[in-house]
N, C-alpha and C. Protein backbone atom coordinates (compact mmCIF):
# COMPACT_ATOMS: atom_id res chain seq x y z
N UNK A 1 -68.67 -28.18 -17.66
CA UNK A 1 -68.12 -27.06 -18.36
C UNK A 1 -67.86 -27.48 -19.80
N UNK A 2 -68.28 -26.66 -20.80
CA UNK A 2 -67.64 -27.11 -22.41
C UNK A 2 -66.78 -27.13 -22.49
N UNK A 3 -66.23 -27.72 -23.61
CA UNK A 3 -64.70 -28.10 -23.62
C UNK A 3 -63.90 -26.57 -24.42
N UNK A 4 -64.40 -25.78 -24.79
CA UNK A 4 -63.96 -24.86 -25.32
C UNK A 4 -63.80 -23.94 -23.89
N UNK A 5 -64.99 -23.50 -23.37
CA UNK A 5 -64.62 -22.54 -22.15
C UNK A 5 -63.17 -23.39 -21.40
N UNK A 6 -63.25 -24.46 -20.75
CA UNK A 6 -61.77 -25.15 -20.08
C UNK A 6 -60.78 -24.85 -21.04
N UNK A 7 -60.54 -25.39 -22.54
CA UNK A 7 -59.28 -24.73 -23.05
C UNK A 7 -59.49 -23.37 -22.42
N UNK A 8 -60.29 -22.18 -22.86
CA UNK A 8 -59.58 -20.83 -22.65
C UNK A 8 -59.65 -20.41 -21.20
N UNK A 9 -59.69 -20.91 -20.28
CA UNK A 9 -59.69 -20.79 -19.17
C UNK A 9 -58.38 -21.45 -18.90
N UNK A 10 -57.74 -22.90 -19.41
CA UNK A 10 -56.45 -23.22 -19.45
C UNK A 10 -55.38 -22.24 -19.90
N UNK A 11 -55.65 -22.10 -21.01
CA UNK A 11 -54.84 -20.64 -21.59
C UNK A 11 -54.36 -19.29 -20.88
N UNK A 12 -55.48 -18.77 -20.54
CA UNK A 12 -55.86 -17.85 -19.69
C UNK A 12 -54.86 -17.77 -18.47
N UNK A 13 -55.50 -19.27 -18.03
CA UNK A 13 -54.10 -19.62 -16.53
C UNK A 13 -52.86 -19.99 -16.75
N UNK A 14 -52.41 -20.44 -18.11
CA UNK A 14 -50.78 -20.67 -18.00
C UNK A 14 -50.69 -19.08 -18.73
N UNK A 15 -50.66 -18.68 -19.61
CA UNK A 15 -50.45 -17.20 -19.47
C UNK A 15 -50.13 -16.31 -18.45
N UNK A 16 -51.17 -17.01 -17.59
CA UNK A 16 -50.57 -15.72 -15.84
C UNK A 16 -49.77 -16.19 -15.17
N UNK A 17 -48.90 -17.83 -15.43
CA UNK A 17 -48.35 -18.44 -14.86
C UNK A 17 -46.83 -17.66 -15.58
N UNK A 18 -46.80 -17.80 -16.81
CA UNK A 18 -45.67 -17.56 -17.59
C UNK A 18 -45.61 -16.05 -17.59
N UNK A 19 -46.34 -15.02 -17.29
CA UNK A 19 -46.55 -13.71 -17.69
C UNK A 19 -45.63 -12.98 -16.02
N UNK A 20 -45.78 -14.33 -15.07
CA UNK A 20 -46.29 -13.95 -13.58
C UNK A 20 -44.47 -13.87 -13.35
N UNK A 21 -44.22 -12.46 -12.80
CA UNK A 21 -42.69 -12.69 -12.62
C UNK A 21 -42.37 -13.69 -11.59
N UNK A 22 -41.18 -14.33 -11.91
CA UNK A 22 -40.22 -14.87 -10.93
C UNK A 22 -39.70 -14.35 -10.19
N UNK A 23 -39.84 -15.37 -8.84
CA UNK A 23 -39.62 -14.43 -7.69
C UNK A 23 -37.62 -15.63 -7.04
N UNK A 24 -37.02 -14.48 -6.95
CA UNK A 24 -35.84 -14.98 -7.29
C UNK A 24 -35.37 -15.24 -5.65
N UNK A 25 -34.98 -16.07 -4.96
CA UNK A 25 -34.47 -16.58 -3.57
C UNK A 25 -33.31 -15.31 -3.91
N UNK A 26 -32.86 -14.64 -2.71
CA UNK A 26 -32.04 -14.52 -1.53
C UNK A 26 -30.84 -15.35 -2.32
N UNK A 27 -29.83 -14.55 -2.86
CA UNK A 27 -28.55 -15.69 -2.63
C UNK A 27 -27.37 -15.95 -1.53
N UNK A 28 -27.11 -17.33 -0.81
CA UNK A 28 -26.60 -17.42 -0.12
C UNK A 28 -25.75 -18.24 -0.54
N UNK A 29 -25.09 -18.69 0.78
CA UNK A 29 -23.82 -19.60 0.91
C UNK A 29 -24.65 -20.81 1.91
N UNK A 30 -25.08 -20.79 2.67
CA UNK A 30 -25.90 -21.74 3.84
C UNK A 30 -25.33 -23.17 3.28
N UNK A 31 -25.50 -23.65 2.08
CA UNK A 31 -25.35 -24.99 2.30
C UNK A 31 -23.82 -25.57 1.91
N UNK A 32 -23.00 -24.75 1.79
CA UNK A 32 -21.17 -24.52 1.81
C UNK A 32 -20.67 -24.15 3.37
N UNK A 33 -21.73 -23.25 4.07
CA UNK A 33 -21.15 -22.47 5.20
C UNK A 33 -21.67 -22.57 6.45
N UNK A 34 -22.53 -23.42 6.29
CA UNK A 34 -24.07 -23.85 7.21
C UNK A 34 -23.14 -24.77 8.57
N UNK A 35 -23.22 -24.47 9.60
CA UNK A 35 -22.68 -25.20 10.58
C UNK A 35 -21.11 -24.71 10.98
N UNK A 36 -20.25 -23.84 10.74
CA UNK A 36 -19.35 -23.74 10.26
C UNK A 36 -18.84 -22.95 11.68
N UNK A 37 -17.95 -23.00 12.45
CA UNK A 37 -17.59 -22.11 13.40
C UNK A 37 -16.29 -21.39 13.06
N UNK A 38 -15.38 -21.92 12.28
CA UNK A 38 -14.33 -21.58 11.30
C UNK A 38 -14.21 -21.97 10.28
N UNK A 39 -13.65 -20.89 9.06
CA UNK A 39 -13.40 -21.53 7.91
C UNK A 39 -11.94 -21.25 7.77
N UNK A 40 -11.22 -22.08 7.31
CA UNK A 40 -9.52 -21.56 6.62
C UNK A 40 -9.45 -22.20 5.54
N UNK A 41 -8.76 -21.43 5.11
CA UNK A 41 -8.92 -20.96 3.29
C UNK A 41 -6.98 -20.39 3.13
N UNK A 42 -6.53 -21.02 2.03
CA UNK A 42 -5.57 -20.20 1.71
C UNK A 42 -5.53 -19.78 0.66
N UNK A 43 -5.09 -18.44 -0.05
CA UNK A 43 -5.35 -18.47 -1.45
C UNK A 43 -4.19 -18.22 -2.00
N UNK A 44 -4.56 -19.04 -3.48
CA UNK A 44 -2.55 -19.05 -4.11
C UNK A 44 -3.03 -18.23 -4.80
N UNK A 45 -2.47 -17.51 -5.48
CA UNK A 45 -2.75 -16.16 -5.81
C UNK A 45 -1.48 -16.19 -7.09
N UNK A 46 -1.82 -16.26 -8.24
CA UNK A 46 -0.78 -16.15 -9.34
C UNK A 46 -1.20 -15.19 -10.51
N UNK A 47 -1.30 -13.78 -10.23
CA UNK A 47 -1.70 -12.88 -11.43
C UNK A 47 -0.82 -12.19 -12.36
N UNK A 48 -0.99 -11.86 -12.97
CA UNK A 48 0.27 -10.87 -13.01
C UNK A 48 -0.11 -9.70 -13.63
N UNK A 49 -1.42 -8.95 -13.28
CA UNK A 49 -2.16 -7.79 -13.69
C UNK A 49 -2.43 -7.47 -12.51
N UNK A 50 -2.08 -5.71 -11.79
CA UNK A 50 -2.73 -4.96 -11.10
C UNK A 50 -4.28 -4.88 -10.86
N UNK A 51 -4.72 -5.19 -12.46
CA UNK A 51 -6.28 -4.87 -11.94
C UNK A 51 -6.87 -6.13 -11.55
N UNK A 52 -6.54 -7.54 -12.28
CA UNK A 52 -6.77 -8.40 -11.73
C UNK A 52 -6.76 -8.98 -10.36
N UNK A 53 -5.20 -8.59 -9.64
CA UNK A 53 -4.77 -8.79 -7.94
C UNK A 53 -6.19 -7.97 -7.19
N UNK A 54 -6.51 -6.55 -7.97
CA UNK A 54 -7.02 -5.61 -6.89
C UNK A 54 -8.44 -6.40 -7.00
N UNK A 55 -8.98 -6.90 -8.24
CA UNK A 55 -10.18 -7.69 -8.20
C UNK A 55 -10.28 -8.93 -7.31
N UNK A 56 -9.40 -9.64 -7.10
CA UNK A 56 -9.48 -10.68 -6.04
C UNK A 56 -9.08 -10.69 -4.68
N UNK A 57 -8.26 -9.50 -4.63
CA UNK A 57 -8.42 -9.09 -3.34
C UNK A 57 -9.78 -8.65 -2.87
N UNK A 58 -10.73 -7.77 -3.48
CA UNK A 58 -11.90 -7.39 -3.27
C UNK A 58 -13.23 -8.59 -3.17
N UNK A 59 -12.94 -9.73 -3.66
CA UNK A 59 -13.57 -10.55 -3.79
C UNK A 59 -13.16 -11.67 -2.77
N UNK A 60 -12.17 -11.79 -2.14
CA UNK A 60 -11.21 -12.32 -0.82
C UNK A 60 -12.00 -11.22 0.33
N UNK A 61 -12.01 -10.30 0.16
CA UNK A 61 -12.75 -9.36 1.34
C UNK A 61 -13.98 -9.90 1.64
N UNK A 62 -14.79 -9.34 0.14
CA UNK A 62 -16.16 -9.84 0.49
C UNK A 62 -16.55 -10.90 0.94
N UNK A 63 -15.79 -12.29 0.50
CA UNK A 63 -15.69 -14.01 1.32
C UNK A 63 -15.65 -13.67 2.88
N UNK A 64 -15.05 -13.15 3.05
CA UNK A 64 -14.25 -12.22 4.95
C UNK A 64 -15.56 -12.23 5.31
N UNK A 65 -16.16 -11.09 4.62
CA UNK A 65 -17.14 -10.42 5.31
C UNK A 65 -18.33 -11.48 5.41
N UNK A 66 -18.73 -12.16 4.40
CA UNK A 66 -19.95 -12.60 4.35
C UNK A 66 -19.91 -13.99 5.54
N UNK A 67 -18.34 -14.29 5.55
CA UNK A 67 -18.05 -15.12 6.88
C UNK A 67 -18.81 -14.32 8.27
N UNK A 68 -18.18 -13.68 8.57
CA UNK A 68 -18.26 -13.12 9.36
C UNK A 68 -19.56 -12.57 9.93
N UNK A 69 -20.15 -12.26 8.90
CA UNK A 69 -21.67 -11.80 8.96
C UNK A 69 -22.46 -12.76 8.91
N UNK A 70 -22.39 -14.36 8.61
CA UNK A 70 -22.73 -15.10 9.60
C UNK A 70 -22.44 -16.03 11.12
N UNK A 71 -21.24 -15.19 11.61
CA UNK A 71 -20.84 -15.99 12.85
C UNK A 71 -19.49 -16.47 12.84
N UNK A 72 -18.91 -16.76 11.88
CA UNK A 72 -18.00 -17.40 11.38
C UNK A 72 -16.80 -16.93 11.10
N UNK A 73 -15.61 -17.71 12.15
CA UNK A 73 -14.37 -16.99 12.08
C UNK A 73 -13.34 -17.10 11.42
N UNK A 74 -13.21 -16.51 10.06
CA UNK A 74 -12.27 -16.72 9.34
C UNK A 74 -10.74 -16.83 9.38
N UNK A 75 -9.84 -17.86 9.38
CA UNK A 75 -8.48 -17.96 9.10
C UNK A 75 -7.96 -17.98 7.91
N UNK A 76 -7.57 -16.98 7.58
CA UNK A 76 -7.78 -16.39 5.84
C UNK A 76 -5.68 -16.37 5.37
N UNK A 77 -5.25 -16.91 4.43
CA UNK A 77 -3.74 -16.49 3.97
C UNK A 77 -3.75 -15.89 2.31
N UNK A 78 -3.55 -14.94 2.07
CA UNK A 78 -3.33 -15.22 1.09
C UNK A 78 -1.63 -15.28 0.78
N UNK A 79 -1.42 -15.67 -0.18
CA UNK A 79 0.21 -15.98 -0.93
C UNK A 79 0.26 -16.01 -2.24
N UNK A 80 1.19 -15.13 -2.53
CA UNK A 80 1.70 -14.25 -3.73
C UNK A 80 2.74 -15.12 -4.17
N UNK A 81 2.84 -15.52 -5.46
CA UNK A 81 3.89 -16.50 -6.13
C UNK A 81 3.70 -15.92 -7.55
N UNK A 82 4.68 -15.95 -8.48
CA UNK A 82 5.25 -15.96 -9.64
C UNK A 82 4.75 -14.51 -10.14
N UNK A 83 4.63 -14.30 -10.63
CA UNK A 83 4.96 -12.82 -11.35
C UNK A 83 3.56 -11.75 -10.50
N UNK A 84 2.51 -12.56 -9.56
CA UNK A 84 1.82 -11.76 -8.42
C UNK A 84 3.08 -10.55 -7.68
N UNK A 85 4.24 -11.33 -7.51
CA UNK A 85 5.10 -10.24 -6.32
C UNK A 85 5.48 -9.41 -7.06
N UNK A 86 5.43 -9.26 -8.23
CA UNK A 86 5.82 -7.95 -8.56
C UNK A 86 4.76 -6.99 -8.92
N UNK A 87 3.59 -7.76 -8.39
CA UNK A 87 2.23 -6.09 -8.36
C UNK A 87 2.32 -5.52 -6.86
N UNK A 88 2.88 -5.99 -6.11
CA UNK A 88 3.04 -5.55 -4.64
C UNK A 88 4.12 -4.72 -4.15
N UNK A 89 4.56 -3.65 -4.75
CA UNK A 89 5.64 -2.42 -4.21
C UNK A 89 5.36 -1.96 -3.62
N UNK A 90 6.45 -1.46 -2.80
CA UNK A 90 6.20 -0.37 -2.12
C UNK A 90 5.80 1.18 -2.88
N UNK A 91 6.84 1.53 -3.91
CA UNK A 91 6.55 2.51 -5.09
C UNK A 91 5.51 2.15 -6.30
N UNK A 92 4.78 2.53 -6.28
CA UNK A 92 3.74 2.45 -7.50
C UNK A 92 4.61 3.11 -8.75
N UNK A 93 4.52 2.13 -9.59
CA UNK A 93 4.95 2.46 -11.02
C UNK A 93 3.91 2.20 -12.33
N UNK A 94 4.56 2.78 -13.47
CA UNK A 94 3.45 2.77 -14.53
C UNK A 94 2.96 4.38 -14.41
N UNK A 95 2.15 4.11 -15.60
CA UNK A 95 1.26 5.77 -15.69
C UNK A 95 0.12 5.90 -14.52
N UNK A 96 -0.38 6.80 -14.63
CA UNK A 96 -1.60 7.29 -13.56
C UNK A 96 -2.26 6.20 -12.95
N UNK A 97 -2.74 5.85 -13.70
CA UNK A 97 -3.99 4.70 -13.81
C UNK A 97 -3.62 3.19 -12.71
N UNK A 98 -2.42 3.20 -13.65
CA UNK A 98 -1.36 1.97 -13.06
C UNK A 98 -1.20 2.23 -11.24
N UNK A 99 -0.90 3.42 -11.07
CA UNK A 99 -0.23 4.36 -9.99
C UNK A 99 -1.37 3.92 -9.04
N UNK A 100 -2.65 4.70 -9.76
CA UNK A 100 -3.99 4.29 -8.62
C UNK A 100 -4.84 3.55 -8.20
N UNK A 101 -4.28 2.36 -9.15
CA UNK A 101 -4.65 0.84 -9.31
C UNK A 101 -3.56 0.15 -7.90
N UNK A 102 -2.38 0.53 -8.06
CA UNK A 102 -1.33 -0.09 -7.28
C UNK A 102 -1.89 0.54 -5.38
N UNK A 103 -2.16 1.78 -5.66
CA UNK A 103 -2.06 2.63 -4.17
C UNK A 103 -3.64 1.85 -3.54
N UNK A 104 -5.01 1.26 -4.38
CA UNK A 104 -6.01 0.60 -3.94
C UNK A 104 -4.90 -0.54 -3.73
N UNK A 105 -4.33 -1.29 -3.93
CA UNK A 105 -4.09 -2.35 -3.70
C UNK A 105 -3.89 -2.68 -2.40
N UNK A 106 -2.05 -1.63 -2.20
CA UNK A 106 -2.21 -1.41 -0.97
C UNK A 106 -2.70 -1.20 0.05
N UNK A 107 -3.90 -0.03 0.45
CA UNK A 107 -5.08 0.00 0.99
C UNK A 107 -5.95 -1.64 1.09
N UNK A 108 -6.16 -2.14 0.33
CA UNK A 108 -6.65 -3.21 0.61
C UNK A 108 -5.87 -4.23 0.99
N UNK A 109 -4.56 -4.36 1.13
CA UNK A 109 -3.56 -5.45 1.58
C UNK A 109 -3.69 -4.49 3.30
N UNK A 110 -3.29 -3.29 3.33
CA UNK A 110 -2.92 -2.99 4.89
C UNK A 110 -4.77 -3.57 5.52
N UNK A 111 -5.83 -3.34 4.96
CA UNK A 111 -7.27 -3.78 5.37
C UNK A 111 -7.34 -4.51 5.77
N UNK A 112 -7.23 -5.68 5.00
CA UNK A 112 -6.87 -6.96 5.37
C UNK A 112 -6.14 -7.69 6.22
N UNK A 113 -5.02 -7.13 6.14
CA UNK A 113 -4.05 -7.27 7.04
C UNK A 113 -4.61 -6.81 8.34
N UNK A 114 -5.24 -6.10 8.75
CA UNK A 114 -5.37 -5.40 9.78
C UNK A 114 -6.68 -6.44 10.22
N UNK A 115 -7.47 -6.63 9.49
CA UNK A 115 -8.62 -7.87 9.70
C UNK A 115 -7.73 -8.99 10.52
N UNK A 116 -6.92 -9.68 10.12
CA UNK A 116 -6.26 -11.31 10.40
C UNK A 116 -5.72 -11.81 9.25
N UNK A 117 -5.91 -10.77 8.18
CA UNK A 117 -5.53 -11.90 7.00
C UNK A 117 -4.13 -12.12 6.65
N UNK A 118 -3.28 -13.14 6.43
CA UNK A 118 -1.85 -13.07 6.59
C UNK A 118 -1.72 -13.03 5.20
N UNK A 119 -0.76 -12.62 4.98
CA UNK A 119 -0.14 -12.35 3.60
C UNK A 119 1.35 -12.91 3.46
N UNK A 120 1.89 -13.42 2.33
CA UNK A 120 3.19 -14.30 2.05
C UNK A 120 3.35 -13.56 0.77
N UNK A 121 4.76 -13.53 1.06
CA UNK A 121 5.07 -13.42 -1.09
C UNK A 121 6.58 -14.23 -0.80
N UNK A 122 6.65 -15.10 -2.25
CA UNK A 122 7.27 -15.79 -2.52
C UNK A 122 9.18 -15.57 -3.00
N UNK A 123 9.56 -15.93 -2.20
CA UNK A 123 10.95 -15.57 -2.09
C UNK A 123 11.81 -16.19 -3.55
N UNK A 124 11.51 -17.31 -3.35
CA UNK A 124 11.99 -17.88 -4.77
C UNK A 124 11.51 -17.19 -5.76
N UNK A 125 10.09 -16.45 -5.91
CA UNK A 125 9.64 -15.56 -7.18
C UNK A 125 10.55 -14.60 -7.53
N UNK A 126 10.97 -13.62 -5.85
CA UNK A 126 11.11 -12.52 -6.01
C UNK A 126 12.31 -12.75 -6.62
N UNK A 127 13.16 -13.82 -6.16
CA UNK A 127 14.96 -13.94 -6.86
C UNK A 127 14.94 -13.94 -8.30
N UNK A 128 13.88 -14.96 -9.13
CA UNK A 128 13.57 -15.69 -10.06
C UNK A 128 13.34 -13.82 -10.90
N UNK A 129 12.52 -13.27 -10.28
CA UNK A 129 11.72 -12.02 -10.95
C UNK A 129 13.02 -10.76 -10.79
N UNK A 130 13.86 -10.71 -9.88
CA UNK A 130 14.85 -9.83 -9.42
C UNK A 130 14.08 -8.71 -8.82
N UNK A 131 13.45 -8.77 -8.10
CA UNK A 131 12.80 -7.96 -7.36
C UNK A 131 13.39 -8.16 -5.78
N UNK A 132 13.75 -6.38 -5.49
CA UNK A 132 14.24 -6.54 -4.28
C UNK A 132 12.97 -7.15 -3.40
N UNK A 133 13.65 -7.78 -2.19
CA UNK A 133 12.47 -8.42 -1.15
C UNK A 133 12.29 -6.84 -0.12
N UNK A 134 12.94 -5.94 -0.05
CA UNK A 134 12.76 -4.75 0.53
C UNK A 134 11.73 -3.24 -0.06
N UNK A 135 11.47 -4.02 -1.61
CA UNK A 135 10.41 -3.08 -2.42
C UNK A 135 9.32 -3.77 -1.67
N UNK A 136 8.95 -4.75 -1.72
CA UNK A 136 7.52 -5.06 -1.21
C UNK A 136 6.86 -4.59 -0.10
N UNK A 137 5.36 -4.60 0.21
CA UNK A 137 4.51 -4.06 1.23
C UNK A 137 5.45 -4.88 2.08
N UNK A 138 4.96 -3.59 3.60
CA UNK A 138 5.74 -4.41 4.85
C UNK A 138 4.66 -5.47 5.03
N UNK A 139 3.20 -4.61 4.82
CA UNK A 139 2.68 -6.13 5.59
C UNK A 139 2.42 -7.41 5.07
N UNK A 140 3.49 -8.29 3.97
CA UNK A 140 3.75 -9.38 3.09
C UNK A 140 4.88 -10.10 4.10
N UNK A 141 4.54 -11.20 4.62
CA UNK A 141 5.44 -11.53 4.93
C UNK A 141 6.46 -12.69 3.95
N UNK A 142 7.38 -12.63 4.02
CA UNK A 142 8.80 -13.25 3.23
C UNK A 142 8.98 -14.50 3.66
N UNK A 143 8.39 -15.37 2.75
CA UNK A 143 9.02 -17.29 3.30
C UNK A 143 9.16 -17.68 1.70
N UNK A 144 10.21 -18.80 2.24
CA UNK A 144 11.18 -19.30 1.39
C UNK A 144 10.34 -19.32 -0.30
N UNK A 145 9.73 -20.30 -0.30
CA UNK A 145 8.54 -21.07 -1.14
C UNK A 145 7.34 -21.05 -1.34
N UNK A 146 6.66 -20.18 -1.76
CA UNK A 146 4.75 -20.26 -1.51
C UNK A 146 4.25 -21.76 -1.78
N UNK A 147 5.16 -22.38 -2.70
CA UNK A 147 4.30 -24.25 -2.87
C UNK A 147 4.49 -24.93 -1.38
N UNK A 148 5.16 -24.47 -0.72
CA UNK A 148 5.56 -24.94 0.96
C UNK A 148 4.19 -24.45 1.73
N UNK A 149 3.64 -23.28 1.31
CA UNK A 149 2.67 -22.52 1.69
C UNK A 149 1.80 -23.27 1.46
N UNK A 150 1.19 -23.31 0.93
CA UNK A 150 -0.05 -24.71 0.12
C UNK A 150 0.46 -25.72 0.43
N UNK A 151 1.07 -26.49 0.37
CA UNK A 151 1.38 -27.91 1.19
C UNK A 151 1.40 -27.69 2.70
N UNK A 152 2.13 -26.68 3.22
CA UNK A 152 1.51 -26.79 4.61
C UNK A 152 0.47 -26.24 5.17
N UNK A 153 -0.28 -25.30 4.22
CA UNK A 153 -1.38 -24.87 5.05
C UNK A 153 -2.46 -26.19 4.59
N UNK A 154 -2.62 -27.04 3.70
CA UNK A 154 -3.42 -28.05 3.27
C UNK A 154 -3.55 -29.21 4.20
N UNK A 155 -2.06 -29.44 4.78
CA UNK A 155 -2.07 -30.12 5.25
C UNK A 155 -2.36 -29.89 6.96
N UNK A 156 -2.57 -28.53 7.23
CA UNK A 156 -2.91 -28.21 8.36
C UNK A 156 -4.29 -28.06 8.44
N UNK A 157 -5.47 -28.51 7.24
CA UNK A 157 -6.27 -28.32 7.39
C UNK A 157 -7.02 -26.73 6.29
N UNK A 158 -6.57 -26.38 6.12
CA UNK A 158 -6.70 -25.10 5.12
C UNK A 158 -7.52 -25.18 4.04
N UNK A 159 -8.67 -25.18 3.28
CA UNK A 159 -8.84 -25.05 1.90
C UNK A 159 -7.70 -24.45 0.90
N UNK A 160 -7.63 -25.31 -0.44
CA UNK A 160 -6.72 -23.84 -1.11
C UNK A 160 -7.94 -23.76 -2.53
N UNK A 161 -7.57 -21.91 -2.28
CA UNK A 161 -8.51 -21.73 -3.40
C UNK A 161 -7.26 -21.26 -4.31
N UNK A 162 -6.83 -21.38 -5.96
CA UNK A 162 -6.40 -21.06 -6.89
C UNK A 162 -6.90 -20.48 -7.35
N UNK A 163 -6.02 -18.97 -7.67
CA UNK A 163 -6.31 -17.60 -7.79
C UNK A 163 -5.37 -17.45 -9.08
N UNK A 164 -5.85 -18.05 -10.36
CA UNK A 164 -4.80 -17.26 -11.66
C UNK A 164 -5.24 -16.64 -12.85
C-alpha cells in the first residue's frame, strides 16, 4: 500500500474512533455493595437548612432503595444534632415555601420511618437550641447525646456517614 493511501486511511479510522460516541457503563455500586447481606450505616446529620435536611433525606432513601433492590438488608439510623433539630417540628413555620419544604420533610421522616429507618434527635441540642423536646416529629426518637449515637453505633459495627 503507498504511504499516502495508509496515512488517509489512518485518519479516516481515528476520526471514526473519536467521532464514534461513547458508550457509557450502567452506574452502579457492585464493587462497595457486592457480597453484602447487610449494610448499617448511621448518619450524623448536622444541617441547619430545610431544603438541605429534605435533600439528604431523599438521597438516604434512594441509598435504602438501591440496597434493597439488590438483596440487601439495610440497618439504616439517622441522628439529628445541632441546629438539624430545629428543622424537625411538629408545626411548620416560616412563609409558604418554608411551610411546604417542612410538611415534605415530614412525609419523608414518617416513610422512612415506616421502612426501619430509626431516627434520634439530640437532647443536648434541643436544651442548647431551647426547643421544646414535645415540638418534634413523634417518629424522632429522644436520647441523651447524638455523639453517644456515633460512638455507639460505630462501635457496634455501623458505618457513619457525615451529613453537614
Amino acid at each position: 500500500m503507498r504511504p499516502m493511501r495508509l496515512a488517509s486511511l489512518t485518519v479516516v479510522a481515528l476520526s471514526l474512533l473519536v467521532a464514534r460516541p461513547a458508550v457509557a457503563a450502567e452506574p452502579n455500586d457492585d464493587a462497595a455493595l457486592g457480597g453484602l447481606k447487610t449494610a448499617k450505616a448511621v448518619y450524623d446529620v448536622s444541617v441547619s437548612d430545610k431544603r438541605q435536611l429534605l435533600l439528604y433525606l431523599s438521597v438516604i432513601k434512594d441509598a435504602r432503595e438501591k440496597m434493597v433492590a439488590k438483596g440487601i438488608k439495610p440497618e439504616l439510623v439517622v441522628v439529628l444534632r445541632g441546629a438539624s433539630v430545629t428543622l424537625v417540628g411538629r408545626a411548620a413555620t416560616g412563609g409558604a415555601e418554608q411551610q411546604q419544604v417542612a410538611g415534605e420533610i415530614a412525609k419523608l421522616v414518617t416513610e422512612l420511618k415506616g421502612a426501619g429507618v430509626r431516627f434520634e434527635a439530640c437532647a443536648f441540642a434541643l436544651k442548647l437550641l431551647k426547643v421544646d423536646p414535645a415540638s418534634i416529629l413523634p417518629e424522632l426518637h429522644l436520647v441523651a447525646n447524638t455523639f453517644n449515637s456515633a460512638v455507639g453505633y460505630q462501635n457496634k459495627g455501623y458505618a457513619v456517614v457525615t451529613v453537614f
